[in-house]
N, C-alpha and C. Protein backbone atom coordinates (compact mmCIF):
# COMPACT_ATOMS: atom_id res chain seq x y z
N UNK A 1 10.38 13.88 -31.21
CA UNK A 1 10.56 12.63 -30.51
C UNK A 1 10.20 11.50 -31.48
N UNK A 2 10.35 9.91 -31.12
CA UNK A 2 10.84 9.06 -32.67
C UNK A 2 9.95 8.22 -31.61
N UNK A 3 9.17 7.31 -32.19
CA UNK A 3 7.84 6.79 -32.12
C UNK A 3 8.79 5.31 -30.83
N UNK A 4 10.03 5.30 -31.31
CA UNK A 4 10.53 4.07 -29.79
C UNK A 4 10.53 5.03 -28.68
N UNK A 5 10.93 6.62 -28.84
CA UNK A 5 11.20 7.14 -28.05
C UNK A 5 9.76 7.47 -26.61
N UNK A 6 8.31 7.50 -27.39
CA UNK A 6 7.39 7.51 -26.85
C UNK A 6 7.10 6.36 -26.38
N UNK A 7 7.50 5.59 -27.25
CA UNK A 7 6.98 3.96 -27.01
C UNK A 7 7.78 3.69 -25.70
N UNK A 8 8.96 3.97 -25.38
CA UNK A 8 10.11 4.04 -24.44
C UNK A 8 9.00 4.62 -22.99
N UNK A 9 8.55 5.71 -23.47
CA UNK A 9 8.25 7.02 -22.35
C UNK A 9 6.79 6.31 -21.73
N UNK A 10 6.04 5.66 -22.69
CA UNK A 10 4.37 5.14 -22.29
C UNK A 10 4.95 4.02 -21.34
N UNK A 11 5.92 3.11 -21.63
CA UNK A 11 6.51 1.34 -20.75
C UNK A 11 6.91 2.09 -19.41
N UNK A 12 7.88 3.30 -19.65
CA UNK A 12 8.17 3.82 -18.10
C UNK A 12 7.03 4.14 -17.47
N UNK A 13 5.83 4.87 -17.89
CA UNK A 13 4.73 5.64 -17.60
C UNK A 13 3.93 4.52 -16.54
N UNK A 14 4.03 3.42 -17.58
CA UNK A 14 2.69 2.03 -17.34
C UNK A 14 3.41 1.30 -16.04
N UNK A 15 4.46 1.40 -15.71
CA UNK A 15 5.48 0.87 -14.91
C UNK A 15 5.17 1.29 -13.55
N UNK A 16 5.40 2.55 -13.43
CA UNK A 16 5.53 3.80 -12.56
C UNK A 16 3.89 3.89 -12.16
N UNK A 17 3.23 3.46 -13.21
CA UNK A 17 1.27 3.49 -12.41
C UNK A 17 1.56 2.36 -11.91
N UNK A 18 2.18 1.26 -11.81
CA UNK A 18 1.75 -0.04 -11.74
C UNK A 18 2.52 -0.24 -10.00
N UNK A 19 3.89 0.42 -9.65
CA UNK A 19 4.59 0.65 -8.76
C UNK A 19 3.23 1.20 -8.14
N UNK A 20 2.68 2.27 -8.64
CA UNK A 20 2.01 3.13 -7.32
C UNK A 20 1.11 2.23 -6.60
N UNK A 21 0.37 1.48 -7.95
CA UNK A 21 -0.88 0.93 -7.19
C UNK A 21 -0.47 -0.20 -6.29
N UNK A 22 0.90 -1.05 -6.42
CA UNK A 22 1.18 -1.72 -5.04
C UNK A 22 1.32 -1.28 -3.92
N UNK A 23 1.96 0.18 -4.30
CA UNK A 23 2.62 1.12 -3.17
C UNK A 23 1.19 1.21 -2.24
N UNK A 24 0.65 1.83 -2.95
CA UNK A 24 -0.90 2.08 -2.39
C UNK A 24 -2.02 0.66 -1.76
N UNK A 25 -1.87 -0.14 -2.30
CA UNK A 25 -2.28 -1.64 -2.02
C UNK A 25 -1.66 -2.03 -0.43
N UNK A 26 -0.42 -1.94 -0.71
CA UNK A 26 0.60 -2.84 0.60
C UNK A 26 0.00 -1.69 1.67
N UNK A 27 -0.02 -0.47 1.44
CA UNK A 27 -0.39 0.39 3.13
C UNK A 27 -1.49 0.85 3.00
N UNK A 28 -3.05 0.08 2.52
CA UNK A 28 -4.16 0.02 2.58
C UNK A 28 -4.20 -1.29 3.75
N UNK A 29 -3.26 -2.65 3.17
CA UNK A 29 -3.19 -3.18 3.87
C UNK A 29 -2.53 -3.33 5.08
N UNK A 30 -1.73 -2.60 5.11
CA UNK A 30 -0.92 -2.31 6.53
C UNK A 30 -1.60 -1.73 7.17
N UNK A 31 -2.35 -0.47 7.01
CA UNK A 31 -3.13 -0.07 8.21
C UNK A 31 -4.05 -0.70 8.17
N UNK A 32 -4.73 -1.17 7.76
CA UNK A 32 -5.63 -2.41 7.98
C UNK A 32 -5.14 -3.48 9.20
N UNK A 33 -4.23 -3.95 8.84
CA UNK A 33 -3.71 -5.10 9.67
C UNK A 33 -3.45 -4.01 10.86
N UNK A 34 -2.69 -2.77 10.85
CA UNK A 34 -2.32 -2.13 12.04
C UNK A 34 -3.72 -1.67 13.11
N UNK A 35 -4.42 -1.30 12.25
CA UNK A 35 -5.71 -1.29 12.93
C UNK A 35 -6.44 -2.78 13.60
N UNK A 36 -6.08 -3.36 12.75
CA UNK A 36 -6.95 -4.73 13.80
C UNK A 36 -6.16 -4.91 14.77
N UNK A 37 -4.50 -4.73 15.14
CA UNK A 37 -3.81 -5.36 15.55
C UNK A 37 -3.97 -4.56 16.88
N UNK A 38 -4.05 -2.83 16.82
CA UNK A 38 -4.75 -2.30 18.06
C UNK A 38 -5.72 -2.42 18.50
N UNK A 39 -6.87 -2.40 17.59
CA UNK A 39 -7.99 -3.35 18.30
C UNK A 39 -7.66 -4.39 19.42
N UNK A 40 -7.79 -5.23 19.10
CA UNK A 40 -7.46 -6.31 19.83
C UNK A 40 -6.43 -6.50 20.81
N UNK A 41 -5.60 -5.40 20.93
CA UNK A 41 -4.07 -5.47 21.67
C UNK A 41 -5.11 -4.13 23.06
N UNK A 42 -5.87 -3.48 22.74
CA UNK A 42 -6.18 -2.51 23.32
C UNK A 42 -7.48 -3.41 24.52
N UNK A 43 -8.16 -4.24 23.66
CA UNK A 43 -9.15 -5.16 24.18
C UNK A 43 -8.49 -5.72 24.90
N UNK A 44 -7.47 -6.76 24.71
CA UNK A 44 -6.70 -7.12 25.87
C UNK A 44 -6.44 -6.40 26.76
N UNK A 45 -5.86 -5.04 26.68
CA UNK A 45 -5.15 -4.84 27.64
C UNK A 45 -6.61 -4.37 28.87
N UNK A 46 -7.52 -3.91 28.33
CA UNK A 46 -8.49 -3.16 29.44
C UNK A 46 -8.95 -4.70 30.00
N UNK A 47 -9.05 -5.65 29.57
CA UNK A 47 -9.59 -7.05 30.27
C UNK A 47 -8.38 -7.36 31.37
N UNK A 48 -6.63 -7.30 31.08
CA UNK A 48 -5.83 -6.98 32.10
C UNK A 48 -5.67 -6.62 33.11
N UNK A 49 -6.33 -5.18 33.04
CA UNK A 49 -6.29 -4.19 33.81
C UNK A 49 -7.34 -4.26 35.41
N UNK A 50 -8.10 -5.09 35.39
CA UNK A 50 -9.54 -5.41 35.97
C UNK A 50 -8.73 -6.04 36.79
């Protein structure tokens, strides 16, 4: 293999970590938000219910 060819393979590599950690970021925060959002949707509803 020819030293662009690695150099090629490390930019895809650094890319592909960099994809994950949003991937992983955005639905840390999604269930986050999904969790508060039942919280509070669940609190309502038993104060409803009365």
């Amino acid at each position: 293999m020819t030293a662009v060819g690695r150099m090629f393979f490390q930019i895809l590599g650094a890319i592909a970590e960099f994809e994950h950690a949003l991937l992983s970021e955005r639905t840390r925060d999604g269930l986050a938000a999904a969790k508060t959002a039942t919280t509070s949707s669940s609190s309502l509803l038993r104060w409803s219910r009365r």
